[in-house]
Structures are given as structure tokens and as C-alpha cells.
N, C-alpha and C. Protein backbone atom coordinates (compact mmCIF):
# COMPACT_ATOMS: atom_id res chain seq x y z
N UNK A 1 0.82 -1.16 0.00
CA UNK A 1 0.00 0.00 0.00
C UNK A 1 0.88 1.25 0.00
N UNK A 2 0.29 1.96 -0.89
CA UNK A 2 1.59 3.58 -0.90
C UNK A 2 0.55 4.47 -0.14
N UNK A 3 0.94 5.39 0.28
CA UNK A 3 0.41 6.59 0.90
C UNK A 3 0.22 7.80 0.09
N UNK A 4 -1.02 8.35 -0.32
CA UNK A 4 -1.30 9.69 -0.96
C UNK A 4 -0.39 10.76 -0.33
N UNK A 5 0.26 11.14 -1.40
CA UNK A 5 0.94 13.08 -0.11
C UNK A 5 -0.38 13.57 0.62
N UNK A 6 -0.25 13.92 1.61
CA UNK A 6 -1.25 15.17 1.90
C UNK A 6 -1.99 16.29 1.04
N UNK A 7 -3.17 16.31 1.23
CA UNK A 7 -4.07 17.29 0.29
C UNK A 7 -3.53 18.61 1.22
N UNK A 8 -3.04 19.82 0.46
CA UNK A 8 -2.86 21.02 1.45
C UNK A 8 -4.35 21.88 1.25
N UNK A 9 -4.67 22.32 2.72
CA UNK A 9 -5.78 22.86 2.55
C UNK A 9 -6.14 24.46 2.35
N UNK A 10 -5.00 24.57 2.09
CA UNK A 10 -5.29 26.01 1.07
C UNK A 10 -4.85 26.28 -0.59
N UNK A 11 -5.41 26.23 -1.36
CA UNK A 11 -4.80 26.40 -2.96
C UNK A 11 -5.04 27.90 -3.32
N UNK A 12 -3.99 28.30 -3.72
CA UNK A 12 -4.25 29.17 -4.74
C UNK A 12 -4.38 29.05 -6.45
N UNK A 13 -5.11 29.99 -6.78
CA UNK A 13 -5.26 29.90 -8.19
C UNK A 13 -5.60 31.48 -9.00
N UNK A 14 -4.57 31.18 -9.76
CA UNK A 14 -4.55 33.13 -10.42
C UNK A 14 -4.93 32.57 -11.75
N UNK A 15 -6.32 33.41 -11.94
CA UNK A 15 -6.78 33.78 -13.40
C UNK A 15 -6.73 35.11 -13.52
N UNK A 16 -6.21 35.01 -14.76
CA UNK A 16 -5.64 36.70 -15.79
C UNK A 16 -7.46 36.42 -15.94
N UNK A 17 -7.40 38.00 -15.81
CA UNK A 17 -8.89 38.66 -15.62
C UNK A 17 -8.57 40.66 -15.69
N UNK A 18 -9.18 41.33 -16.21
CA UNK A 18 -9.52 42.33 -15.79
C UNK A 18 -11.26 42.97 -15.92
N UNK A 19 -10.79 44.03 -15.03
CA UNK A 19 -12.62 44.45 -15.09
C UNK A 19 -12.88 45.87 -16.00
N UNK A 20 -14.03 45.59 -16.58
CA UNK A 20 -14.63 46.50 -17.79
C UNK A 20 -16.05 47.09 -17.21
N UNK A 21 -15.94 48.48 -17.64
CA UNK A 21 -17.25 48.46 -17.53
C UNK A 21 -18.29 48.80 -18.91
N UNK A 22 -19.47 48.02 -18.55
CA UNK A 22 -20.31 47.60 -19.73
C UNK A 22 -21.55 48.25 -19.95
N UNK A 23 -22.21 49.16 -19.85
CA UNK A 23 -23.55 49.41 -19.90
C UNK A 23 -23.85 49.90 -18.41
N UNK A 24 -22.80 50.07 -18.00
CA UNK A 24 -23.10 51.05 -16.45
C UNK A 24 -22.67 50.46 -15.11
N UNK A 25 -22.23 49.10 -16.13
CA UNK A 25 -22.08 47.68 -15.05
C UNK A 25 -20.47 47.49 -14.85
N UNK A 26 -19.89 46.74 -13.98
CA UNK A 26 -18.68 46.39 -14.09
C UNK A 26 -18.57 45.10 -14.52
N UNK A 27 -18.04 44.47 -15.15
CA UNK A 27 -17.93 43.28 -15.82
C UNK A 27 -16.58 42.45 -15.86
N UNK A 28 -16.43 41.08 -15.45
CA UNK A 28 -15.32 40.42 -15.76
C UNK A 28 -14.81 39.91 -17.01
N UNK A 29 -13.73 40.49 -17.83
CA UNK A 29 -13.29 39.96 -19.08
C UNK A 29 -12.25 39.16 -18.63
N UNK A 30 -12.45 38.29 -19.44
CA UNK A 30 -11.25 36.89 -19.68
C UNK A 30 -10.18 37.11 -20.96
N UNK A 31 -8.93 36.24 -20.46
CA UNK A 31 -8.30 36.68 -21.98
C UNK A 31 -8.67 36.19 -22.96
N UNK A 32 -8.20 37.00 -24.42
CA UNK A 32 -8.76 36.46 -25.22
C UNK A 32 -8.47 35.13 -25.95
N UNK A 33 -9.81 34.43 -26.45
CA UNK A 33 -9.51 33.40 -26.61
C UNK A 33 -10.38 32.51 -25.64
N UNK A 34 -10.62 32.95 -24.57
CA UNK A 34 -11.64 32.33 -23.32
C UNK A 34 -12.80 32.72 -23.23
N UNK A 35 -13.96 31.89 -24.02
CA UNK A 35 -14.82 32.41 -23.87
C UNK A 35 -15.89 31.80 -22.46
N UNK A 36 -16.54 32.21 -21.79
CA UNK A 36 -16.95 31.91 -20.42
C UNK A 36 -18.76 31.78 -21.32
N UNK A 37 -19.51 30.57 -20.27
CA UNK A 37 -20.81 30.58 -20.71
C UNK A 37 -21.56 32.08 -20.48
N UNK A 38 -22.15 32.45 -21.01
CA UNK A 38 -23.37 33.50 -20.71
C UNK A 38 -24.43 33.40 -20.88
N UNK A 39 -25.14 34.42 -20.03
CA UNK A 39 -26.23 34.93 -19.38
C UNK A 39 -26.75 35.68 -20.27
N UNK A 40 -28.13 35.62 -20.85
CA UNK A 40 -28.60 36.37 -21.71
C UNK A 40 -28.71 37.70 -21.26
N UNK A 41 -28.66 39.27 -21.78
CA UNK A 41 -28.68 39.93 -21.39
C UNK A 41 -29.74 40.97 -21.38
N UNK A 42 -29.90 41.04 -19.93
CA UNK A 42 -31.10 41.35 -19.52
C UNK A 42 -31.68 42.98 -20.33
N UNK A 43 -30.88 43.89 -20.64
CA UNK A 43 -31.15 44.95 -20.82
C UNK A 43 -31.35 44.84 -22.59
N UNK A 44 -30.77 43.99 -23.33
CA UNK A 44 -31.49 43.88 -24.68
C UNK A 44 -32.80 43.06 -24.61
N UNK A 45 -32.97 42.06 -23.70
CA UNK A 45 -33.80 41.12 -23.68
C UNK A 45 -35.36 41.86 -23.85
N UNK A 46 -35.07 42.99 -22.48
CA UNK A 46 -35.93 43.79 -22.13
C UNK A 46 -36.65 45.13 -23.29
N UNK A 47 -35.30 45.22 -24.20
CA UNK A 47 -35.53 46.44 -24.59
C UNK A 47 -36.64 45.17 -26.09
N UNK A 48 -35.74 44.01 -26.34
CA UNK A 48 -36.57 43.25 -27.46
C UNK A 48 -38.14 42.95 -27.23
N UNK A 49 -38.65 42.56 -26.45
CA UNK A 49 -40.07 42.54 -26.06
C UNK A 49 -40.81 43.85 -26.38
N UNK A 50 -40.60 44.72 -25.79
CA UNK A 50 -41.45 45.88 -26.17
C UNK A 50 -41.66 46.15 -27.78
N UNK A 51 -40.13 46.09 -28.28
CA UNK A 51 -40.11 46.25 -29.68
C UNK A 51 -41.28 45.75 -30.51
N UNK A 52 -41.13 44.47 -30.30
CA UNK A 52 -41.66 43.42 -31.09
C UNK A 52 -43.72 43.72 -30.57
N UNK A 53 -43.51 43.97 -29.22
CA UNK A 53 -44.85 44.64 -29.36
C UNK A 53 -45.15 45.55 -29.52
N UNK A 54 -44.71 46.45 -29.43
CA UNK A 54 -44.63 47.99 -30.26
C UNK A 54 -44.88 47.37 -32.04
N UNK A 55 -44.11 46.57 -32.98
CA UNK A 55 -44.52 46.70 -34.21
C UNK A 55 -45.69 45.48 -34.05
N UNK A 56 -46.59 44.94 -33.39
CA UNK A 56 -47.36 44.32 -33.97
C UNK A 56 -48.36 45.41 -33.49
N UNK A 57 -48.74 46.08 -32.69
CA UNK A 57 -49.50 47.26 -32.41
C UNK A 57 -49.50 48.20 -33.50
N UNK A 58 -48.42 48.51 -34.29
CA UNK A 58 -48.62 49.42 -35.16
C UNK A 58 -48.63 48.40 -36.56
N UNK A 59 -48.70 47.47 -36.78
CA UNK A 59 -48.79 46.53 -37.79
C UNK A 59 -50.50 46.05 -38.21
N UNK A 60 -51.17 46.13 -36.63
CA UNK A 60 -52.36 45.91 -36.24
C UNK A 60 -53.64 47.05 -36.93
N UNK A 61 -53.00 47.92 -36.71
CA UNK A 61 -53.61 49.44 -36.84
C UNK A 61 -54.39 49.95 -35.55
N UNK A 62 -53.95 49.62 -34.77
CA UNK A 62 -54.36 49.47 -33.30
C UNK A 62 -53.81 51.01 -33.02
N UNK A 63 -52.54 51.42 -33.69
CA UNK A 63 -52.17 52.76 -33.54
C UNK A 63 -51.26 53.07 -34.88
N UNK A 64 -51.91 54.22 -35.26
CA UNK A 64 -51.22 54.75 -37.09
C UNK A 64 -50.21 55.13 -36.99
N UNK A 65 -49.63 56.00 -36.09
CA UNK A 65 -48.06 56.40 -36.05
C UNK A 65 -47.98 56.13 -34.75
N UNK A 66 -46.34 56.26 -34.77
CA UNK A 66 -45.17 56.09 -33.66
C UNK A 66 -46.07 57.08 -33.04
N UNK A 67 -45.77 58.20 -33.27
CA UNK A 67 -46.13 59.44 -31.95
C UNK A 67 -47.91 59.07 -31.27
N UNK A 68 -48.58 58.47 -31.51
CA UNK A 68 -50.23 57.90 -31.28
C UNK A 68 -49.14 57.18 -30.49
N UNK A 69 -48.22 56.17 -30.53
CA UNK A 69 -47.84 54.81 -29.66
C UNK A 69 -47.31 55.09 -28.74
N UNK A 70 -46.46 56.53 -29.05
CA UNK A 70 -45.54 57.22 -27.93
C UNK A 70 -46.45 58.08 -26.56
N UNK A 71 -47.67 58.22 -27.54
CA UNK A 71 -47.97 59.45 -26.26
C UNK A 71 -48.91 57.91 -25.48
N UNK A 72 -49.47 57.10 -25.83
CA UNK A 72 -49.70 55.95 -25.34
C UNK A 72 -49.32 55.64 -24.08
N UNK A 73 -48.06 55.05 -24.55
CA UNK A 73 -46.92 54.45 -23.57
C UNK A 73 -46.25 55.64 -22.66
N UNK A 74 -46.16 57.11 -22.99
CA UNK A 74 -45.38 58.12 -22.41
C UNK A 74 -44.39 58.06 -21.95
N UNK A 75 -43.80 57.54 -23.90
CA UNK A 75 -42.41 57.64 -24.10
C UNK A 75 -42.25 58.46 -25.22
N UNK A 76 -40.70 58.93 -25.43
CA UNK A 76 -40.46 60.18 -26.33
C UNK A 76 -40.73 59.48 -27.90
N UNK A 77 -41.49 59.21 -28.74
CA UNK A 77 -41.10 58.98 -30.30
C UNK A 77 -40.18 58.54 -30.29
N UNK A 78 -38.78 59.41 -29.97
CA UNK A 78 -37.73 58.81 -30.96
C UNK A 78 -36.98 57.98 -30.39
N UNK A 79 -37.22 57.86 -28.70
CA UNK A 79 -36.78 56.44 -28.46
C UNK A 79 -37.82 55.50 -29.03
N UNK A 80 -38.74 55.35 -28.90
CA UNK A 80 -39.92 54.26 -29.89
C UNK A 80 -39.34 53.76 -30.95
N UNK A 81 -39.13 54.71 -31.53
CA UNK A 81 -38.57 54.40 -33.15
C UNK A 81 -36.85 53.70 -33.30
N UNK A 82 -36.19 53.96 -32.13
CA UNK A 82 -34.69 53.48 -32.16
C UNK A 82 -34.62 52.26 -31.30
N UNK A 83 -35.87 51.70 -30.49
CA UNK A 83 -36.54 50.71 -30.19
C UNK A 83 -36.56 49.47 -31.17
N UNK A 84 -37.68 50.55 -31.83
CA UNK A 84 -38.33 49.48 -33.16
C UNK A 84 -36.89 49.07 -34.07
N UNK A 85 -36.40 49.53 -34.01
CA UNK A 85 -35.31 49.20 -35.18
C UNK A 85 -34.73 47.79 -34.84
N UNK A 86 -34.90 47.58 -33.32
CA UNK A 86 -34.12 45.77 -33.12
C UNK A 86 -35.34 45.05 -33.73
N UNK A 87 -35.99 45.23 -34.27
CA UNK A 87 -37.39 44.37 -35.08
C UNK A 87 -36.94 43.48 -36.33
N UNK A 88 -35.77 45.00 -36.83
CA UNK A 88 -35.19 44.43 -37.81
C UNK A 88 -33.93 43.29 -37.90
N UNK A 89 -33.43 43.33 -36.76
CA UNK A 89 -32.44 42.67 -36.97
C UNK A 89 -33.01 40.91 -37.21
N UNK A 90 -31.66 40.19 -37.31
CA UNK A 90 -31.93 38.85 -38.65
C UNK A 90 -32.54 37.52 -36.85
N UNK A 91 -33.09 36.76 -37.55
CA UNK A 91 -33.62 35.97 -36.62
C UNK A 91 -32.41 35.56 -35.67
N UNK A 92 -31.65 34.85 -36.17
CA UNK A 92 -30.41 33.95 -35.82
C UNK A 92 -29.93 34.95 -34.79
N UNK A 93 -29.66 36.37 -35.09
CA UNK A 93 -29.30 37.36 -34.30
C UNK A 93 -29.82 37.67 -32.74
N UNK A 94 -31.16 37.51 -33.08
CA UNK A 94 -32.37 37.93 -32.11
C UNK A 94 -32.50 36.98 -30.89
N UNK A 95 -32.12 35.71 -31.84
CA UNK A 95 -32.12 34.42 -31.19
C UNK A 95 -31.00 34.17 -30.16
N UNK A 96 -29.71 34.54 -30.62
CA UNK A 96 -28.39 34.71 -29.79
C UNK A 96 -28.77 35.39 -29.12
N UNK A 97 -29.36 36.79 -28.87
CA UNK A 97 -29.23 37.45 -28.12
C UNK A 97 -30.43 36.69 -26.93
N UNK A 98 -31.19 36.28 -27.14
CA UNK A 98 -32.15 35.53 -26.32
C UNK A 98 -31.59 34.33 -25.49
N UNK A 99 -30.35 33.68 -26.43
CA UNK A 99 -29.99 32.50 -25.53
C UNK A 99 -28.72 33.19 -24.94
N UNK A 100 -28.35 34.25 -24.55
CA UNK A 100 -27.10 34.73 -24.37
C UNK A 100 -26.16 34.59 -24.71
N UNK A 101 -25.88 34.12 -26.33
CA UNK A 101 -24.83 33.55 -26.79
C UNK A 101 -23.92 35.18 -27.87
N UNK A 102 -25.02 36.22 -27.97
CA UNK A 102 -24.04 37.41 -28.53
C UNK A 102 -23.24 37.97 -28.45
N UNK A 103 -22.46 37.58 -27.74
CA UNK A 103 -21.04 38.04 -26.98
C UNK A 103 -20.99 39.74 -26.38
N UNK A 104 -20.23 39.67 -25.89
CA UNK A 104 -20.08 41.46 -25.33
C UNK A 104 -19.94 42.21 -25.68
N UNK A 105 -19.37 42.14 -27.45
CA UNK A 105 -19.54 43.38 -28.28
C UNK A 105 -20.99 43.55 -28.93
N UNK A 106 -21.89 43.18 -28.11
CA UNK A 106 -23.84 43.14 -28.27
C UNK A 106 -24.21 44.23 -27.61
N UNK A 107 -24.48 45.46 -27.95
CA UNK A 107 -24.99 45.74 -26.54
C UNK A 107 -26.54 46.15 -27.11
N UNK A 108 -27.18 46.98 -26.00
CA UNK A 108 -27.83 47.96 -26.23
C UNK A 108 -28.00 48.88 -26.95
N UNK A 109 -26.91 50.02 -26.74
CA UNK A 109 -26.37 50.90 -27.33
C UNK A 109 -26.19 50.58 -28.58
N UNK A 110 -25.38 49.56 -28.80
CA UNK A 110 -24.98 49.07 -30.43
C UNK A 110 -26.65 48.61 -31.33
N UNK A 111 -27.10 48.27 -30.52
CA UNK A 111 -28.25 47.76 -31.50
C UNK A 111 -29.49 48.83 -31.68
N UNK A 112 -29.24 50.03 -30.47
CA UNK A 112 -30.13 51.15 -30.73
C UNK A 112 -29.36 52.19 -31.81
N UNK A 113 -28.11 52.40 -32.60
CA UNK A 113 -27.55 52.89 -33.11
C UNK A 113 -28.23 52.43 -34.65
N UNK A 114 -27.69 52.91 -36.33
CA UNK A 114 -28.31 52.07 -37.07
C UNK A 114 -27.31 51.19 -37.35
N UNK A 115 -27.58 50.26 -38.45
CA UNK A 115 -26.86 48.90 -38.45
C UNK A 115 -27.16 48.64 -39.71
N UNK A 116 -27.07 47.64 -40.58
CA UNK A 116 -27.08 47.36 -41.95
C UNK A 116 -28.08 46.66 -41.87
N UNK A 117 -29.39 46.70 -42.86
CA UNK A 117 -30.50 46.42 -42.88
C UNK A 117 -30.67 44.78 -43.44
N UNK A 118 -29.47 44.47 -44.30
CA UNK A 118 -29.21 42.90 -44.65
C UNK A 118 -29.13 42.33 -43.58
N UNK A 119 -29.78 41.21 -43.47
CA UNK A 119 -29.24 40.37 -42.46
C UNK A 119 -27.91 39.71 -42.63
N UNK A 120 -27.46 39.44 -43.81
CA UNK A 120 -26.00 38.93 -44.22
C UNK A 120 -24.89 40.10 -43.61
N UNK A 121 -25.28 41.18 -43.75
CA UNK A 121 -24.67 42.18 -43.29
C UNK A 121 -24.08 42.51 -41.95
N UNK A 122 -25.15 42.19 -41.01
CA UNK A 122 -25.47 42.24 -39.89
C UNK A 122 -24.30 41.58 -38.64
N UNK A 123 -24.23 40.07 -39.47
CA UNK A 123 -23.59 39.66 -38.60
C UNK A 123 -21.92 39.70 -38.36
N UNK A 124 -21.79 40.38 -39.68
CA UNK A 124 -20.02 41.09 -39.92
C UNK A 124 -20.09 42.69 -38.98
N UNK A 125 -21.46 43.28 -39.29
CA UNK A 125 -21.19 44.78 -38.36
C UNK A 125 -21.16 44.25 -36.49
N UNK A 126 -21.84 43.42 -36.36
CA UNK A 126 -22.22 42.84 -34.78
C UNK A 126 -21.21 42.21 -34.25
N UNK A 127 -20.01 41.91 -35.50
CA UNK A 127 -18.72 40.80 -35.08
C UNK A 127 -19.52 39.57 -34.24
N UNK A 128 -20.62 39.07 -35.16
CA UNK A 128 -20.72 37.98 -35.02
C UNK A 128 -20.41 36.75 -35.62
């Protein structure tokens, strides 16, 4: 019978890490090359729902223009309208962003900005 060494009961362990901040948040980046599972993100997730009901409301004729939808909801138009624009983006896209798989160059911001209306397009401007 051989004898195990002793387990020592303290380990250390250094992961290369620094912190970013993301959308107001502080965030852990890994180096590159490491990608870590994710968490769908809550602040596109949030902003995608409304969208998508925002254009079936105005698809409906339930309301004729943005500004009828805006004073509605008592929000400004032109956020409504920079809203609506994630409507457009390509399924596959919409879909990543739902299973949290769009990586961190996804944001908010980026998808309320404009973007290339191809979906082929899309996923080279999104660095997806």
C-alpha cells in the first residue's frame, strides 16, 4: 500500500482577468480566446419585447403612427422608433441574443444605433 501526499488545505489559483465596464455595469473579461458561458442579457432582452410589441400594435392598426404609440406608452417617439429598429435585426441574431450567446460586443447601445439592414450584413457589423 503507498500513501497519498497530503491534500494542502489552502490552494491558490490566479486567473488573468480584468474588469470592464459595460452598460453602467462592471464586468469580468477573460483573456482572449476564453470564452466563459453566458447569461442572456437582460437589458437587450428587455428592450426586445417591447419592440416586437410595439410593431405588432402598429402593424395591427391598433395605432397609425409612432407618436399615437408614444404618447400611449409616455415615451419620447424617438426612443420608440430606435426601439423598433431591433425588429429588424436577422432571426439567428435575435435568437443569440435571447440564448445569451451574442457576446459582449452586443450591446444595447450598439443595437439602438443604425446597423445594416441585410441580415447577411449584420452579422459582420455585430462581429458575429
Amino acid at each position: 500500500m503507498t500513501r497519498e501526499p497530503p491534500i494542502p488545505e489552502t490552494m491558490t489559483l490566479h486567473v488573468p482577468f480584468r474588469i470592464v465596464k459595460r452598460g453602467g455595469r462592471k464586468e469580468m473579461q477573460l483573456p482572449h480566446g476564453v470564452r466563459p458561458d453566458r447569461k442572456a442579457d437582460n437589458t437587450l432582452v428587455k428592450a426586445l419585447a417591447p419592440a416586437f410589441r410595439w410593431k405588432r400594435l402598429l402593424e395591427s392598426g391598433e395605432f397609425a403612427t409612432v407618436s399615437e404609440l408614444a404618447e400611449r406608452e409616455g415615451i419620447a417617439p424617438s426612443y420608440i422608433t430606435r426601439v423598433l429598429r431591433l425588429t429588424l435585426l436577422a432571426p439567428d441574431i435575435v435568437e443569440a441574443i435571447l440564448d445569451g450567446k451574442q457576446g459582449p460586443e452586443v450591446t444595447l447601445a450598439q443595437g439602438l444605433e443604425p446597423f445594416p439592414l441585410a441580415w447577411q450584413l449584420q452579422s459582420s457589423h455585430f462581429s458575429l
